[in-house]
Protein backbone atom coordinates (compact mmCIF):
# COMPACT_ATOMS: atom_id res chain seq x y z
CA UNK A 1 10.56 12.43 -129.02
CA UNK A 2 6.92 13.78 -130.20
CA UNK A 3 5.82 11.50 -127.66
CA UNK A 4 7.50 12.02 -124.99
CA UNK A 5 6.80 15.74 -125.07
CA UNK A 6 3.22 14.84 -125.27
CA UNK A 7 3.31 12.95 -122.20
CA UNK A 8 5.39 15.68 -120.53
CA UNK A 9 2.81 17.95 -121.62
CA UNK A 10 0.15 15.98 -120.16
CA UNK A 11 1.91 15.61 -116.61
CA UNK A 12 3.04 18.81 -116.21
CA UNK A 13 1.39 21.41 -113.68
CA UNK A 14 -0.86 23.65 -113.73
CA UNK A 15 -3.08 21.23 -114.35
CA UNK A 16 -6.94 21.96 -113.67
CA UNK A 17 -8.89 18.22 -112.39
CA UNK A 18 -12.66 18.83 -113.14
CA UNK A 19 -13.40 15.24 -111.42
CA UNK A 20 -11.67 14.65 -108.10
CA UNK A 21 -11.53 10.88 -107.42
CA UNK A 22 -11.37 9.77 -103.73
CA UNK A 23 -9.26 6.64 -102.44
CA UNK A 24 -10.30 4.03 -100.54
CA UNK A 25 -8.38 4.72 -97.41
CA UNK A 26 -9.90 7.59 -94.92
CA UNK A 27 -8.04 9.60 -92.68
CA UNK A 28 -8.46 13.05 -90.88
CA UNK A 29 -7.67 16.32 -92.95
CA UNK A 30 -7.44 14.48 -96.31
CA UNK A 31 -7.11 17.35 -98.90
CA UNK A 32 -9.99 16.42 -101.45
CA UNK A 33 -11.50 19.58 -101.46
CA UNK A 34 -7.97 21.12 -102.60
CA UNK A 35 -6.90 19.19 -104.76
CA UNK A 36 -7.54 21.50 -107.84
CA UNK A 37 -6.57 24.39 -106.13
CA UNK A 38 -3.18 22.67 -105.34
CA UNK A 39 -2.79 22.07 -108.78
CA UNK A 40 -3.42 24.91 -110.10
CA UNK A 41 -1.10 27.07 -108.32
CA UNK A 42 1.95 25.15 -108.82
CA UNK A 43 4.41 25.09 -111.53
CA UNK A 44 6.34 22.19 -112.22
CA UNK A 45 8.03 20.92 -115.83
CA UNK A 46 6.84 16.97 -114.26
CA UNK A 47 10.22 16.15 -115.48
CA UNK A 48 11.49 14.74 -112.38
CA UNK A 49 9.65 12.89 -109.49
CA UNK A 50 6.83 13.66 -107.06
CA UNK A 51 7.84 13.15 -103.90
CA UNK A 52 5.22 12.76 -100.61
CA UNK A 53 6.78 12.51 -97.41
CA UNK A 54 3.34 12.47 -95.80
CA UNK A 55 1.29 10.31 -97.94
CA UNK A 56 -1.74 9.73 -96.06
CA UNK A 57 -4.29 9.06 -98.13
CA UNK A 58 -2.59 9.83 -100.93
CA UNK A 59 -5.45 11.71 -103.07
CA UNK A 60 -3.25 14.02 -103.96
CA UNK A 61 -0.68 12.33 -105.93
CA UNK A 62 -3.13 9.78 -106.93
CA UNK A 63 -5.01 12.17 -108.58
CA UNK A 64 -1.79 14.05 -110.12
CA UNK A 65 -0.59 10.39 -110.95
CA UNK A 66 3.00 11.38 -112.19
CA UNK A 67 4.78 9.18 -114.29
CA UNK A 68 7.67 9.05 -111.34
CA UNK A 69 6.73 9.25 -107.66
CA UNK A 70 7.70 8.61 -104.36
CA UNK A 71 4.94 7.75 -101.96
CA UNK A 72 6.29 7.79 -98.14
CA UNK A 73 4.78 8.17 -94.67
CA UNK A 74 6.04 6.64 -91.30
CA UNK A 75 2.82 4.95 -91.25
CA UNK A 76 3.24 1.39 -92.32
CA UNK A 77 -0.15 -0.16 -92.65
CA UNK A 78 -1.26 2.84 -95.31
CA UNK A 79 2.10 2.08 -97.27
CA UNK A 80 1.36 -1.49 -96.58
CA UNK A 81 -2.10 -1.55 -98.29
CA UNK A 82 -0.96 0.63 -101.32
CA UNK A 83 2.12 -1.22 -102.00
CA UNK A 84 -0.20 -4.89 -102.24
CA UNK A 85 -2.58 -2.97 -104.51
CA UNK A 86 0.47 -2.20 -106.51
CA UNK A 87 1.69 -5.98 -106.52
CA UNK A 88 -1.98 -7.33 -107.22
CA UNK A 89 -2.10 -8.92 -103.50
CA UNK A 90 -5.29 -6.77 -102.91
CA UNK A 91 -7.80 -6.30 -105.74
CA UNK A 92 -11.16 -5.32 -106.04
CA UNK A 93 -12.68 -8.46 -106.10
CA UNK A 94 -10.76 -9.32 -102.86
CA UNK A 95 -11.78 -6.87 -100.76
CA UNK A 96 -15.24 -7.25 -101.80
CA UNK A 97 -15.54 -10.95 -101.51
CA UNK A 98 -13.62 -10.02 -97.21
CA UNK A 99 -15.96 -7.01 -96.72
CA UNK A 100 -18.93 -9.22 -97.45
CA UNK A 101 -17.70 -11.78 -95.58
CA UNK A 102 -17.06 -10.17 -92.39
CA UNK A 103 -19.45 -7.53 -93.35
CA UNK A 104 -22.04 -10.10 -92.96
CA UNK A 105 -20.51 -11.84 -89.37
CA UNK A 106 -20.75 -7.72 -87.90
CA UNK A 107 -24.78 -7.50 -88.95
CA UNK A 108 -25.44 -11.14 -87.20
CA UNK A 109 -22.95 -11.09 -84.57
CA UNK A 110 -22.87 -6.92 -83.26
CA UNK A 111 -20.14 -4.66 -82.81
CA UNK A 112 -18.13 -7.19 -80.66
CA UNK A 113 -16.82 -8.55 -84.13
CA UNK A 114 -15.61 -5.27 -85.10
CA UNK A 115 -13.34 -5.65 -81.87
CA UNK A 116 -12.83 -9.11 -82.44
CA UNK A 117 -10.71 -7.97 -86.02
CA UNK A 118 -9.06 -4.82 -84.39
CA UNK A 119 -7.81 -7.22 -82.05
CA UNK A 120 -6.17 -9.60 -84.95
CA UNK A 121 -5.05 -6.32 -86.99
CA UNK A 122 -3.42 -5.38 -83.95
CA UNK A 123 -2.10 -9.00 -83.33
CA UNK A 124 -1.39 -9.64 -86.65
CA UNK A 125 -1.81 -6.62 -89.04
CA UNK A 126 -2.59 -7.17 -92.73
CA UNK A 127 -4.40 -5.24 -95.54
CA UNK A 128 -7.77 -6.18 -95.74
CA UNK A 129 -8.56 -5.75 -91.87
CA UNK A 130 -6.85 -2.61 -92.44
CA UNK A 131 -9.46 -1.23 -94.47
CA UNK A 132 -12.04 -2.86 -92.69
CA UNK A 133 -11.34 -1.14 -89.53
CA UNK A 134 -10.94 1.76 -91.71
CA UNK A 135 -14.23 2.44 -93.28
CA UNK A 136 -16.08 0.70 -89.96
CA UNK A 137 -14.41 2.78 -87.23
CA UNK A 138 -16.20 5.59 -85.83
CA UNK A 139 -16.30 8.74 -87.69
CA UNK A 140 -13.19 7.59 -90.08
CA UNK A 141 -10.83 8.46 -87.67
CA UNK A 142 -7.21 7.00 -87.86
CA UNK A 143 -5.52 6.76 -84.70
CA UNK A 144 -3.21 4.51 -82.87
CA UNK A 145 -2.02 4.56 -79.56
CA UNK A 146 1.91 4.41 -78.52
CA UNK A 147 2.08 1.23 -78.79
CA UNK A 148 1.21 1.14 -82.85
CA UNK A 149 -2.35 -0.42 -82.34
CA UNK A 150 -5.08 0.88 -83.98
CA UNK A 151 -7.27 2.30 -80.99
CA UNK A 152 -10.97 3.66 -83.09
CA UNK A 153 -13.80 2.81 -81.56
CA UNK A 154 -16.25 1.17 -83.67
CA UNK A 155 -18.87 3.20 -85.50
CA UNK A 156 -22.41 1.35 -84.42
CA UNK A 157 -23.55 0.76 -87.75
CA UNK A 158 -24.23 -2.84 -87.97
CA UNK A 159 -25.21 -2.74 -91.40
CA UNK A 160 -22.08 -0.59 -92.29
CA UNK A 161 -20.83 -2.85 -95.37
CA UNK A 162 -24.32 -3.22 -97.27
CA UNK A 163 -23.50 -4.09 -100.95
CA UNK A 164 -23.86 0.11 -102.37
CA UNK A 165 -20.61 1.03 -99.74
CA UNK A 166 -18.79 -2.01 -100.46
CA UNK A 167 -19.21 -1.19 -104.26
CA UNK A 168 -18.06 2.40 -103.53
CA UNK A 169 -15.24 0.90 -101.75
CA UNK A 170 -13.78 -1.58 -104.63
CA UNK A 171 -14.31 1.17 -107.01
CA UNK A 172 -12.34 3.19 -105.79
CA UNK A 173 -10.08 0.22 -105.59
CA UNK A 174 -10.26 -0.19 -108.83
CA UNK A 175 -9.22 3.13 -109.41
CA UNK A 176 -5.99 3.54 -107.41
CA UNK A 177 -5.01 -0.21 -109.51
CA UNK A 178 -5.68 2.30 -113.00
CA UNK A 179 -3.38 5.04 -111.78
CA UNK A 180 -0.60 3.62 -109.91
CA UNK A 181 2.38 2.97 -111.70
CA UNK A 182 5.14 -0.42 -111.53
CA UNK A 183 7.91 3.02 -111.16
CA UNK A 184 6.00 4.20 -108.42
CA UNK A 185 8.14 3.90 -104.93
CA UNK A 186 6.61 3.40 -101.74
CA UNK A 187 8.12 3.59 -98.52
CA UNK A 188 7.60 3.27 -95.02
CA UNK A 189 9.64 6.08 -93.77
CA UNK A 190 10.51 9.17 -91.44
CA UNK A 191 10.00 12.21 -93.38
CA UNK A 192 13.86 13.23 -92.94
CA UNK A 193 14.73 10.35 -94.63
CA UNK A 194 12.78 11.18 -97.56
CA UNK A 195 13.57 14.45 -97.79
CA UNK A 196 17.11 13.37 -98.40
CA UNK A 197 16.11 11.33 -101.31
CA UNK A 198 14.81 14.67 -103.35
CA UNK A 199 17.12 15.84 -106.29
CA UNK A 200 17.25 18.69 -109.04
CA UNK A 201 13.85 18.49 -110.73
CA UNK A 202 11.80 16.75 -108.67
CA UNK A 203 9.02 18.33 -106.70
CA UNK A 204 7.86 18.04 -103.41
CA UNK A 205 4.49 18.33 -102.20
CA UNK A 206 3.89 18.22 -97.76
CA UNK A 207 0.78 17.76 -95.81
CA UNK A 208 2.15 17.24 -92.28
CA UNK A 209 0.47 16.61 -89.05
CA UNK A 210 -0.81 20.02 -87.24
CA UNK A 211 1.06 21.03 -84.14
CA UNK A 212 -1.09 21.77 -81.64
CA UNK A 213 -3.97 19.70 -82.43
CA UNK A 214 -3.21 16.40 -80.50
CA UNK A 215 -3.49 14.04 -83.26
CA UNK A 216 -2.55 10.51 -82.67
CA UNK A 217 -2.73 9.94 -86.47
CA UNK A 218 0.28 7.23 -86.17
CA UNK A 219 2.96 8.98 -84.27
CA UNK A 220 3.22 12.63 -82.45
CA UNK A 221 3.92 15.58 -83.91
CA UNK A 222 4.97 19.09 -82.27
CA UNK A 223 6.62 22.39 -82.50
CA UNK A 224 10.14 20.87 -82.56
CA UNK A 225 9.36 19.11 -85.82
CA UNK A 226 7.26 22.10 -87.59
CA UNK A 227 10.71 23.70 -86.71
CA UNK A 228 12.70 21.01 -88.16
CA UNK A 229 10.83 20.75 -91.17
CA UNK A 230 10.83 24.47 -92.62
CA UNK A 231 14.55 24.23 -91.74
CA UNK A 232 15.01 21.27 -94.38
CA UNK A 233 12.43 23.05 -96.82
CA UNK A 234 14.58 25.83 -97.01
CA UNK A 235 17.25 23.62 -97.72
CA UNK A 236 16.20 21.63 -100.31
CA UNK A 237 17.36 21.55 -103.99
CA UNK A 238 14.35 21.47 -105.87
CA UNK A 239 10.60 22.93 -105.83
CA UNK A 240 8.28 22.50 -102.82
CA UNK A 241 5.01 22.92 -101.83
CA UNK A 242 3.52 22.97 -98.18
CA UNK A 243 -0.28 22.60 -97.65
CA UNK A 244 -1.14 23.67 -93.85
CA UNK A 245 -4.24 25.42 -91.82
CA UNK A 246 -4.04 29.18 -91.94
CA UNK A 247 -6.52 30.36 -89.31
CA UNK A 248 -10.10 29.94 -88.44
CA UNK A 249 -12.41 32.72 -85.95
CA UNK A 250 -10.32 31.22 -83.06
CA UNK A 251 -6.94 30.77 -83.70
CA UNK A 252 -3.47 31.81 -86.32
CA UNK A 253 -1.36 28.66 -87.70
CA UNK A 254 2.28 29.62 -86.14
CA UNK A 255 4.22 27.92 -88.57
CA UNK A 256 2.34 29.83 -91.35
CA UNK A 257 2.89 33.08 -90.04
CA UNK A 258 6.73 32.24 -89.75
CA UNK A 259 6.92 31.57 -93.49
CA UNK A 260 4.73 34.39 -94.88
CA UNK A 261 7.53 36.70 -93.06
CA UNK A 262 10.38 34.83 -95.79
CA UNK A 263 8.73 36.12 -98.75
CA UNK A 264 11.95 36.39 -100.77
CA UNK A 265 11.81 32.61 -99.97
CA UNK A 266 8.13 31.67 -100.60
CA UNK A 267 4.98 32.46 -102.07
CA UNK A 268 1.61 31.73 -99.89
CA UNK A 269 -1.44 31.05 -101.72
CA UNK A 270 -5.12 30.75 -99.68
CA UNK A 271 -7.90 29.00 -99.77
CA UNK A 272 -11.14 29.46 -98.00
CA UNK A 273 -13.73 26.57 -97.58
CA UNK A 274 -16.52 26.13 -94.33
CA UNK A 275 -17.02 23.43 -91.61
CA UNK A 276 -19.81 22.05 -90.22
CA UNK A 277 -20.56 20.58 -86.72
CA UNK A 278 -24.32 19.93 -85.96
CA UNK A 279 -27.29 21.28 -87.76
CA UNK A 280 -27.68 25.06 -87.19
CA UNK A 281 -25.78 27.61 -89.75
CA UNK A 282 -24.39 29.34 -86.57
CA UNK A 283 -21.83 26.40 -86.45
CA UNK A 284 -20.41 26.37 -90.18
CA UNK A 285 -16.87 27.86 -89.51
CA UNK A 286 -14.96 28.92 -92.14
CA UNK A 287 -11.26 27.51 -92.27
CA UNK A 288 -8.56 29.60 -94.31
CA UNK A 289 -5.87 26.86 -95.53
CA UNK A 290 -2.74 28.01 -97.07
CA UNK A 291 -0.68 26.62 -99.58
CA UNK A 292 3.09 27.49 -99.55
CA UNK A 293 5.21 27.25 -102.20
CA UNK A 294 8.92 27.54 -103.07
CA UNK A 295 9.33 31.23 -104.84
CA UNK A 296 9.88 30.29 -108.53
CA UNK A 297 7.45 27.45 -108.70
CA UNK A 298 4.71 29.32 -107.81
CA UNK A 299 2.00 30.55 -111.16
């Protein structure tokens, strides 16, 4: 019993991480920099399970790592390449041995090879061309078209997998195999569906596409669903927490307007943190993000 308190103890939020660890798979609006100050504003016993209905990355619950969890997002290839880490079909040594491989054929051959295993991804996907294209498409981006193929251009850099980034890369590999737990679900689902699976106790935490902002990230997103999806918040029988975009100099997040007017229903908690495109200080824009949480499992 001692120990099982301990470990509750231990799991339990607020918790404070002074090293945020990054995972190996990159995608648009990942929430490293908030990590501890999504942490630290929720309160949650850890008792039941951590649910993710838009996993994305995942550094989020990765760095939580709960002892129960349930990782979801309607984007197969991302629950794909978690789910063979889990099962020891991708390790670190693995992806290093493919990365320098191929890594190699890009540097002699030029960007046509980067093409050449888009094409067979597309074809045929699988994990390790998955994070190839992933850390060699152009700015990180992750984007299909309707058709579920993976549509980045490449990046130019011909010497992108020199032996320092694929060592960054199998770390981090390395890492996610530490964390990630036999318990841990992972599914390839429509956020609905995983909604429905949440019970008494568990908690869970939402970082859903922006309406609005014409991301192809794997499928489309728009106001119908941002409607949808504070309807089934409201609705559901245990604690939640919503990470979205507040506002920047040009423009008010909609959806987060409509929820700080339900304040016997939530609590909103904001975070400010800057921008940068190009080289002058005139273009570092600050971005207000907003973290809302069920009221009662707020600190």
């Amino acid at each position: 019993m001692e120990q099982l308190q301990i470990d509750i103890l231990k799991n339990s939020l607020p918790v404070t991480i002074n090293n945020v660890r990054v995972p190996p798979i990159k995608c648009q609006g990942i929430k490293t920099k908030l990590v501890s100050f999504i942490f630290e504003n929720i309160n949650w016993d850890a008792q039941g399970r951590w649910i993710e209905p838009f996993m994305g990355s995942g550094v989020v619950g990765f760095n939580l790592s709960p002892e129960k969890a349930y990782f979801a997002d309607n984007n197969i290839h991302i629950i794909k390449f978690y789910k063979d880490i889990q099962e020891g079909k991708i390790t670190p040594a693995k992806v290093e041995e493919f990365l320098q491989h191929e890594g190699t054929i890009l540097k002699e051959v030029g960007e046509g090879h980067y093409y050449y295993i888009r094409e067979r991804f597309n074809n045929n996907p699988n994990s390790l061309d998955f994070i190839f294209l992933n850390r060699a498409c152009f700015n990180g981006v992750m984007r299909f078209n309707k058709k579920g193929e993976f549509n980045v251009p490449s990046c130019r850099k011909l010497d992108r997998f020199r032996q320092a980034y694929i060592t960054k890369i199998t770390n981090q590999i390395r890492w996610i195999e530490s964390v990630i737990k036999k318990e841990w679900v992972f599914k390839s689902a429509d956020w609905r569906n995983t909604l429905a699976q949440a019970r008494e106790g568990d908690f869970v935490y939402l970082d859903p596409p922006y309406a609005g902002r014409h991301t192809d990230y794997y499928n489309t997103w728009g106001e119908k669903e941002d409607e949808d999806l504070i309807e089934a918040l409201l609705n559901l029988p245990c604690g939640w927490a919503l990470s979205n975009w507040k506002e920047n100099r040009y423009r008010k997040n909609p959806v987060v307007e409509k929820l700080e007017g339900m304040e016997d229903e939530v609590v909103v908690k904001t975070y400010d943190h800057f921008y940068h495109v190009g080289a002058k200080e005139s273009n570092r824009n600050k971005m207000t993000e907003a973290l809302i949480i069920k009221r009662g499992y707020e600190v």
